[in-house]
Structure formats: structure tokens, C-alpha cells
Protein backbone atom coordinates (compact mmCIF):
# COMPACT_ATOMS: atom_id res chain seq x y z
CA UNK A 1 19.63 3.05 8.80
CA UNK A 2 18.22 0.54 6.36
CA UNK A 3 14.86 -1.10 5.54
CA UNK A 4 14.17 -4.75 4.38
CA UNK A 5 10.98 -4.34 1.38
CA UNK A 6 8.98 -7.22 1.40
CA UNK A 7 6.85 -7.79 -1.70
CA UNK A 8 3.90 -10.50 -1.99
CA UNK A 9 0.30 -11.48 -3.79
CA UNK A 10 -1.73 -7.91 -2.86
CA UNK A 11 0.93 -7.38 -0.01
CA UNK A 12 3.63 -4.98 0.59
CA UNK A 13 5.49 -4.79 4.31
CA UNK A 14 8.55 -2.66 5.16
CA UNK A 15 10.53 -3.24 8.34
CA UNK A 16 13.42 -1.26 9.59
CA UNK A 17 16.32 -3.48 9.98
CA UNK A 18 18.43 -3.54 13.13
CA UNK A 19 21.49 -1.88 12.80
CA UNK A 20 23.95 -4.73 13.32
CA UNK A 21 21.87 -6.99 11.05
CA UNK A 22 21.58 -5.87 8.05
CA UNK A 23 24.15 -8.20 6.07
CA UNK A 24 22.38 -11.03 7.89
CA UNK A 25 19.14 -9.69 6.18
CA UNK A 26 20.90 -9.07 2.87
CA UNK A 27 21.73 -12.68 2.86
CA UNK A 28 18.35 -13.94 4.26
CA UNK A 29 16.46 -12.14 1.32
CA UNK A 30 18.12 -14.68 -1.45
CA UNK A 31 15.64 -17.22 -0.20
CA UNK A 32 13.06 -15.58 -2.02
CA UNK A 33 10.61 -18.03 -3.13
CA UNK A 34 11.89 -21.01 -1.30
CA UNK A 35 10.00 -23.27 0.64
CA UNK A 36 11.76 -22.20 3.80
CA UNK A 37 11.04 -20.27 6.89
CA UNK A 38 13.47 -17.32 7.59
CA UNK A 39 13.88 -14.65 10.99
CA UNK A 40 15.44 -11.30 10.33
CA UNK A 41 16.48 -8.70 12.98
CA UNK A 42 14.10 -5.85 12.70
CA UNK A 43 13.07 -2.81 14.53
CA UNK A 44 9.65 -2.56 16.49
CA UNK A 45 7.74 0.13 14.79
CA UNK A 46 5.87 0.71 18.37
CA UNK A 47 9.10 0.76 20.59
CA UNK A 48 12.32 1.12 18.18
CA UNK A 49 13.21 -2.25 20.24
CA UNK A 50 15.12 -5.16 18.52
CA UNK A 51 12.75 -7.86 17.69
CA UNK A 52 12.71 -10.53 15.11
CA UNK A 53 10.32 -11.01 11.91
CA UNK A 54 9.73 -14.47 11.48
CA UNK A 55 9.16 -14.79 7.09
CA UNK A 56 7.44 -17.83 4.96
CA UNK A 57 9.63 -16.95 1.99
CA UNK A 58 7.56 -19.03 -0.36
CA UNK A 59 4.68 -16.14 0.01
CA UNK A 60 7.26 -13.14 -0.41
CA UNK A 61 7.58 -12.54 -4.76
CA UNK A 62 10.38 -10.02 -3.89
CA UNK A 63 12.56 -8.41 -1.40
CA UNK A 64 15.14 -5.92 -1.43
CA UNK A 65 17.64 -3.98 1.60
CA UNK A 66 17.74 0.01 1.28
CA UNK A 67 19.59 2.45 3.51
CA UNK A 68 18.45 5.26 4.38
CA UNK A 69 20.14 8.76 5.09
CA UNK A 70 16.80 10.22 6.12
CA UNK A 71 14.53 10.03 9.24
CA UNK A 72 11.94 7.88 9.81
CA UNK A 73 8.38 8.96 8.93
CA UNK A 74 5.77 8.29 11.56
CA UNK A 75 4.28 5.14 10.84
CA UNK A 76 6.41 3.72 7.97
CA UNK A 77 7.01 0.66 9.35
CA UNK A 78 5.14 -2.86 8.59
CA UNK A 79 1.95 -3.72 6.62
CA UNK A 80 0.62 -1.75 4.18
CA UNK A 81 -0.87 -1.63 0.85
């Protein structure tokens, strides 16, 4: 299991990546900054199901992948501050 951080102006977000994605999002997170639009293969937090997060990466500061060995805590995934 891994998470994508996403790290903005008074924002923080983190999404858990799909399984089978997560060197796609490793790659998509060096855009950081750019004045690009990027999609990365995340998890629903409401139904586990794959979906995709669509990302303005000129309004994310930082990003970074982690895996995780543990379970998911209830409500861990997307916005919040």
C-alpha cells in the first residue's frame, strides 16, 4: 500500500494510490510546480474503487510517495488541514 502527499498554500491532501500505479505516480510527482495538469491513479476513500485525481501541479509546493505496511485509518484519505 502506498500514499501520494500532496502539499500546497494552507493545503495538505493525501490519497491512497492504486496498487498498480504507483511508479506512474512516482514519476507524475516530478512535475511539481509546473504549469501542467497531471491524473494519478488513486483509491476512492468512500468505495476503495480505482478512480483518478486530476492535479494543477503549479498549486502543489510539494509531493512525495510513501508505502505503507499498516492499515488504513478511517478517514485518512483526501483533504485536510
Amino acid at each position: 500500500m502506498a500514499y501520494v502527499m500532496l502539499y500546497g498554500a494552507g493545503w495538505t491532501q493525501r490519497w491512497q494510490v492504486a496498487p498498480e500505479a504507483v511508479d506512474s505516480v512516482k514519476a507524475e510527482i516530478g512535475r511539481v510546480g509546473r504549469n501542467e495538469t497531471g491524473h494519478l491513479a488513486v483509491l476512492d476513500p468512500g468505495t476503495s474503487q480505482p478512480t483518478t485525481l486530476v492535479v494543477a501541479w503549479q498549486h502543489v509546493a510539494a509531493a512525495v510517495v510513501l508505502r505503507a505496511d499498516t492499515t488504513e485509518v478511517e478517514g485518512s484519505t483526501g483533504s485536510y488541514r
